[in-house]
C-alpha atoms as a PDB file:
ATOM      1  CA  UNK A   1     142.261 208.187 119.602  1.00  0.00           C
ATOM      2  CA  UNK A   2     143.318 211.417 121.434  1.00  0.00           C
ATOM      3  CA  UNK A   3     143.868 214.691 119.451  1.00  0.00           C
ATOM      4  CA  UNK A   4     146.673 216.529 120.855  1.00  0.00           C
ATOM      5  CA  UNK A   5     148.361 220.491 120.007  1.00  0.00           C
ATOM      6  CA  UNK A   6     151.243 219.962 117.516  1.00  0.00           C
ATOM      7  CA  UNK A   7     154.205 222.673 118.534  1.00  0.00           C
ATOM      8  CA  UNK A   8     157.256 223.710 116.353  1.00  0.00           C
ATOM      9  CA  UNK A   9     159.269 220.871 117.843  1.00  0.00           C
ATOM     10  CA  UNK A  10     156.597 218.524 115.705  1.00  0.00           C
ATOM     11  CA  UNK A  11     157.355 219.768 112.221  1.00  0.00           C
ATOM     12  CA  UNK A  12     159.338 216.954 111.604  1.00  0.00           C
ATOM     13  CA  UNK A  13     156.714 214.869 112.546  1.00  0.00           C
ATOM     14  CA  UNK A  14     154.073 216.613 110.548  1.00  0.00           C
ATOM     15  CA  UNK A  15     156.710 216.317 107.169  1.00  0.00           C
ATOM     16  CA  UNK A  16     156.799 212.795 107.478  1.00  0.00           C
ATOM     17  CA  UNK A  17     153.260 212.479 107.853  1.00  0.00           C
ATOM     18  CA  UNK A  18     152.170 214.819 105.241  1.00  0.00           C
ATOM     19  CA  UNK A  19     154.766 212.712 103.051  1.00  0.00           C
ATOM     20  CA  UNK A  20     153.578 209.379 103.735  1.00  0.00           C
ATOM     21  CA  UNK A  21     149.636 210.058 103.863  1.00  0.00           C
ATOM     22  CA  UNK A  22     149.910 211.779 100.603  1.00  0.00           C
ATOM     23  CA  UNK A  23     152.648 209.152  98.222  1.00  0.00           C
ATOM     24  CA  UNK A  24     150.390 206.592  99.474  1.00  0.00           C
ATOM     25  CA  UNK A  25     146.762 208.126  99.146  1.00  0.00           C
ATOM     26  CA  UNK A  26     147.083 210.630  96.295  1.00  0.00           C
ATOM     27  CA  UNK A  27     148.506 208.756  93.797  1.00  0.00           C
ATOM     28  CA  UNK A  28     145.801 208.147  90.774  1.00  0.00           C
ATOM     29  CA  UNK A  29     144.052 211.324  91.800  1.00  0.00           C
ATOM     30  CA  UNK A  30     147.340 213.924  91.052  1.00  0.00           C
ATOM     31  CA  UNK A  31     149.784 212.759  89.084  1.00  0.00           C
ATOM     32  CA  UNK A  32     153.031 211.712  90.997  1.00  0.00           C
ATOM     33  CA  UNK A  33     154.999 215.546  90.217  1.00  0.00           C
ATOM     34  CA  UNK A  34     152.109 217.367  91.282  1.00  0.00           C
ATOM     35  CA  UNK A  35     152.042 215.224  94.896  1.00  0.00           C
ATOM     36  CA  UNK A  36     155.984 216.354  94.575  1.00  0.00           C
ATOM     37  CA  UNK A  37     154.965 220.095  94.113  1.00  0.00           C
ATOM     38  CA  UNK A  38     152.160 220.280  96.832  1.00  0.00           C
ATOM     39  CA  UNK A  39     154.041 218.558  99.516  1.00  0.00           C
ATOM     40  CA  UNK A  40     156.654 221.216  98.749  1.00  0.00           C
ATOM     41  CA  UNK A  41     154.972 224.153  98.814  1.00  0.00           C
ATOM     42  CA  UNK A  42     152.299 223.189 101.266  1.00  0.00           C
ATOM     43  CA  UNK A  43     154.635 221.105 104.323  1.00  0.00           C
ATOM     44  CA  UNK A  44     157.577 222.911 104.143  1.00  0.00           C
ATOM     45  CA  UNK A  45     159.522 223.837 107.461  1.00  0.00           C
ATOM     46  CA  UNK A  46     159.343 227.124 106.620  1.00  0.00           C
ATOM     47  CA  UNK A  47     155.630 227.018 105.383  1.00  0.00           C
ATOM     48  CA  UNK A  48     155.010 225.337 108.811  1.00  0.00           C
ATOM     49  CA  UNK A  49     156.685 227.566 111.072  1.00  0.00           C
ATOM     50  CA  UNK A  50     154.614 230.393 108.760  1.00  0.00           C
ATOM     51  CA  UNK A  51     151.112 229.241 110.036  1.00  0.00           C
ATOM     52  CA  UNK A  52     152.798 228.765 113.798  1.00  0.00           C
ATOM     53  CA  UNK A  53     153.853 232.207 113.953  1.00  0.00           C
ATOM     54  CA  UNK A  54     150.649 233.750 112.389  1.00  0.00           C
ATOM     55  CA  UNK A  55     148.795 231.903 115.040  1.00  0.00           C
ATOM     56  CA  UNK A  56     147.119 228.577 113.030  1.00  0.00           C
ATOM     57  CA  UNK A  57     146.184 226.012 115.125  1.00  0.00           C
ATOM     58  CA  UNK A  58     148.049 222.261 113.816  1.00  0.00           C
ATOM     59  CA  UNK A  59     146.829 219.498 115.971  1.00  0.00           C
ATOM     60  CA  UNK A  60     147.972 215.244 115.837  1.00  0.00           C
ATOM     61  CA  UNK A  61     146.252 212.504 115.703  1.00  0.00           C
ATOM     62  CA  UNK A  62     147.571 210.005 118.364  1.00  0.00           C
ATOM     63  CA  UNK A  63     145.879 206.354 118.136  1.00  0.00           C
ATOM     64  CA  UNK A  64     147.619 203.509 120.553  1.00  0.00           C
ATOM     65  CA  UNK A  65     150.423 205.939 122.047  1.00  0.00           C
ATOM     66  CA  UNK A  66     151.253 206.632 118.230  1.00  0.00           C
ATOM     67  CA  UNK A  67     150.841 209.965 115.687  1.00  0.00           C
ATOM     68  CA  UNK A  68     148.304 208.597 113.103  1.00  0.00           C
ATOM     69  CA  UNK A  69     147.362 211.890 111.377  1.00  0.00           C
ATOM     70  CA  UNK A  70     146.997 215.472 111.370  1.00  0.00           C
ATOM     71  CA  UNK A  71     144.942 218.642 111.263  1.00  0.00           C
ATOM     72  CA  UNK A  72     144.973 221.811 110.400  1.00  0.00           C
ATOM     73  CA  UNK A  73     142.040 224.894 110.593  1.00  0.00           C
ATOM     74  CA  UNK A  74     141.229 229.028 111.470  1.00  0.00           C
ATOM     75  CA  UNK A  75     138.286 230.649 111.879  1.00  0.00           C
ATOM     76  CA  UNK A  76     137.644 233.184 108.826  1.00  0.00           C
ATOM     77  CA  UNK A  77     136.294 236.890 109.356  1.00  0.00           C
ATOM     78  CA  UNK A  78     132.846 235.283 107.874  1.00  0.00           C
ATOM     79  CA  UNK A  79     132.299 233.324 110.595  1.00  0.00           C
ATOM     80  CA  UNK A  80     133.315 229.701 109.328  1.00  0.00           C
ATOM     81  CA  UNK A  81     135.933 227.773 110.128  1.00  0.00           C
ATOM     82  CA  UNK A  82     138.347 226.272 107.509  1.00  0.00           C
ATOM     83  CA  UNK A  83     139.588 222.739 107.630  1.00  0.00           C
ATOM     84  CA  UNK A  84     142.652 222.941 105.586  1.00  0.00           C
ATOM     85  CA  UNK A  85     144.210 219.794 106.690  1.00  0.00           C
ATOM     86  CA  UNK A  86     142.307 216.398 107.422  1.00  0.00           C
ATOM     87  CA  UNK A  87     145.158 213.662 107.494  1.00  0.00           C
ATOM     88  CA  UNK A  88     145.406 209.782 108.506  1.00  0.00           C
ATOM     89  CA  UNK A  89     147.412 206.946 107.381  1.00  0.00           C
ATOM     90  CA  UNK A  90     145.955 204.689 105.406  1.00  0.00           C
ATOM     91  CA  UNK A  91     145.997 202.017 108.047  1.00  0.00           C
ATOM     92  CA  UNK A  92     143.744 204.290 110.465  1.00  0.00           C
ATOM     93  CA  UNK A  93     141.265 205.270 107.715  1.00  0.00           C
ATOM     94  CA  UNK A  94     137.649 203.862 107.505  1.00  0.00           C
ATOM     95  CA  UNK A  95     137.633 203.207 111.041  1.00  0.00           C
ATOM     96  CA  UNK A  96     135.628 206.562 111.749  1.00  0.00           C
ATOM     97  CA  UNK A  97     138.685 208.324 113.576  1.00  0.00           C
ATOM     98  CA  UNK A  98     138.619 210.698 110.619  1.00  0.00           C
ATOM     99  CA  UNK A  99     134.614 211.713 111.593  1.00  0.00           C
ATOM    100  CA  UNK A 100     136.070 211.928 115.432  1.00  0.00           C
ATOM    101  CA  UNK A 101     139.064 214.552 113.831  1.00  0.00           C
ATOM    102  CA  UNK A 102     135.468 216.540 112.180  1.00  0.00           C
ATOM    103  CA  UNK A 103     134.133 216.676 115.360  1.00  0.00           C
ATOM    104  CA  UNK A 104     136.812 218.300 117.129  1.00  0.00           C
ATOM    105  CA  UNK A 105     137.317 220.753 114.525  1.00  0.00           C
ATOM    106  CA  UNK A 106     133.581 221.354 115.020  1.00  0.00           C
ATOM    107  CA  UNK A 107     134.033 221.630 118.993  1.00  0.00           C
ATOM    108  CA  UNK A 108     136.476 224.080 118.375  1.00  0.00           C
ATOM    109  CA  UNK A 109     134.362 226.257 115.479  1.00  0.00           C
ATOM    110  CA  UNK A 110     131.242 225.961 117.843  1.00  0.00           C
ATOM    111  CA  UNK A 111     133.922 227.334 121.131  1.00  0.00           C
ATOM    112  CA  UNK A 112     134.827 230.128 118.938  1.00  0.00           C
ATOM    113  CA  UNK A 113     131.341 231.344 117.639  1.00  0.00           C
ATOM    114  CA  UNK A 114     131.842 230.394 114.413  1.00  0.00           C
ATOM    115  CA  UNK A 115     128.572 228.729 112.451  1.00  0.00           C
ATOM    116  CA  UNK A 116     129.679 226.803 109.687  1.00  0.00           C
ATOM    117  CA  UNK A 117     132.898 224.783 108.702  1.00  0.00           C
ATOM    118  CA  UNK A 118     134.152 224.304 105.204  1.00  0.00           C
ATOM    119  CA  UNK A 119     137.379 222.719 102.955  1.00  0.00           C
ATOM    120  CA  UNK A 120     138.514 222.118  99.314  1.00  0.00           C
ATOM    121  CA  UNK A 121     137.978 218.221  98.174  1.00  0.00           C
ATOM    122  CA  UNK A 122     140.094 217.217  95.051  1.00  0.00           C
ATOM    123  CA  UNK A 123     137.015 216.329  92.914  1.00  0.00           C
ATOM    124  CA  UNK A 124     138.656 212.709  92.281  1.00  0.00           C
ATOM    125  CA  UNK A 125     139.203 211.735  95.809  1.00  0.00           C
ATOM    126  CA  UNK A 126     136.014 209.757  95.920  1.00  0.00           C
ATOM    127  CA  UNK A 127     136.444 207.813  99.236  1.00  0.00           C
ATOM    128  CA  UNK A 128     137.123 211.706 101.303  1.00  0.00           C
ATOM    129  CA  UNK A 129     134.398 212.816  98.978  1.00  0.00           C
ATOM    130  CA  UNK A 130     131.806 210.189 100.394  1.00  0.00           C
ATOM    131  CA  UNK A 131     133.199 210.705 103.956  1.00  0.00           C
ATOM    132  CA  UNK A 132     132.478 213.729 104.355  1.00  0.00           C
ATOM    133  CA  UNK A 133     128.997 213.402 102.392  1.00  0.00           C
ATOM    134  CA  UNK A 134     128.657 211.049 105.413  1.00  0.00           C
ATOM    135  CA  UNK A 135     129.812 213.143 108.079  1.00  0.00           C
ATOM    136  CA  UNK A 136     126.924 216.138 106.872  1.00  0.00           C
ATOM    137  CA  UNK A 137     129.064 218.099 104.631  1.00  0.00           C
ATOM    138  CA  UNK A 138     127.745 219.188 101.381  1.00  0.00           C
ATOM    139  CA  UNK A 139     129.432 221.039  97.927  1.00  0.00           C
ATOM    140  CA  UNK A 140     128.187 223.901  98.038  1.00  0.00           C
ATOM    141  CA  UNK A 141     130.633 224.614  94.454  1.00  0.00           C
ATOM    142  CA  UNK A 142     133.251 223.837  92.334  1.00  0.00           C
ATOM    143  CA  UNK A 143     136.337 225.704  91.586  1.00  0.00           C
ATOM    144  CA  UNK A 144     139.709 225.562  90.063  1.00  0.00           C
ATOM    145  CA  UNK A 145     143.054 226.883  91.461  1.00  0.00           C
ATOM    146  CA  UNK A 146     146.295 228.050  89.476  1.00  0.00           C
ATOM    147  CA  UNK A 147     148.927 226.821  92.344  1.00  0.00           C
ATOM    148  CA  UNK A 148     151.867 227.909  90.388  1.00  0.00           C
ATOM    149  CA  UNK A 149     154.475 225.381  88.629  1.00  0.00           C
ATOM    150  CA  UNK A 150     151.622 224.234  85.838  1.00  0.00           C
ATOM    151  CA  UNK A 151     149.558 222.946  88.238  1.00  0.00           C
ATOM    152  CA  UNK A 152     146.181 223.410  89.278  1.00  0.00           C
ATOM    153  CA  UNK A 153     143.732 221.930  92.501  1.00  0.00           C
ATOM    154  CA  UNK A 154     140.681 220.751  90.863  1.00  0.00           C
ATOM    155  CA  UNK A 155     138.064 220.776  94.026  1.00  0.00           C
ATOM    156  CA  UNK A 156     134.869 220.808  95.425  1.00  0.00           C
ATOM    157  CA  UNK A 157     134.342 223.491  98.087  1.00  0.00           C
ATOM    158  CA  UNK A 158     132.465 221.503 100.870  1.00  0.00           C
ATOM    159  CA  UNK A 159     130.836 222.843 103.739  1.00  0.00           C
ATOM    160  CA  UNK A 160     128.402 221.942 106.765  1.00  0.00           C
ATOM    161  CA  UNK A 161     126.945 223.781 109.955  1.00  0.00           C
ATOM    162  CA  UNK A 162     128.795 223.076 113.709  1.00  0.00           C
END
């Protein structure tokens, strides 16, 4: 696996993606109209082309010539990085690429002088939940988000040292 820069000319790429990874993986931890909502709001052309222009780094995952996933983070003014996006297909997951996407986010936190990297778990995604247990993350909380249209993201804040 190779983790490459994703440019504007990838959005389509990241849509599909975003919609594939999450009507396959999220189903029977959000119900099916919440999946609807999020992919909405959250991979958007527009929404993507937001966090291009204001300078947020999008990277691909790129196993056997092929895109198998995606990431997203920034740096935050406290000195952590945020991993907003941690994507791969079901058919690449378990196979430890996902701790090899962790690392180069952590690569990249440790390059910019940041000391810690966190994200938001849904608290029902078990399997994520253990991976990153595995990969030296910890919940440091829990919190609940209003994200408009009824809905809410249920999570676990999770964090760990680079």
């Amino acid at each position: 696996m190779h983790i490459r820069p994703a440019a504007e000319a990838d959005i389509p790429l990241l849509r599909d993606l975003a919609q594939r990874i999450w009507r396959e993986c999220y189903p029977g931890i959000i119900a099916p109209e919440q999946i609807e909502f999020m992919l909405g709001w959250m991979y958007s052309e527009e929404e993507i082309r937001r966090q291009f222009a204001a300078g947020t780094p999008w990277e691909i995952a790129v196993v056997d010539g092929a895109p198998a996933g995606f990431l997203s983070w920034q740096r935050e003014d406290d000195g952590r990085v945020k991993i907003s996006k941690l994507y791969l297909l079901p058919q690449h997951q378990r196979l430890g690429l996902g701790r090899k996407m962790i690392d180069h986010i952590a690569a990249r936190a440790r390059a910019l002088g940041a000391h810690a990297m966190w994200m938001q778990v849904n608290k029902r995604n078990g399997r994520a939940i253990g991976a990153y247990l595995k990969a030296g993350f910890h919940i440091e909380k829990e919190a609940v988000f209003d994200i408009g249209g009824g809905f809410v993201m249920d999570d676990y804040l999770m964090a760990r040292s680079v």
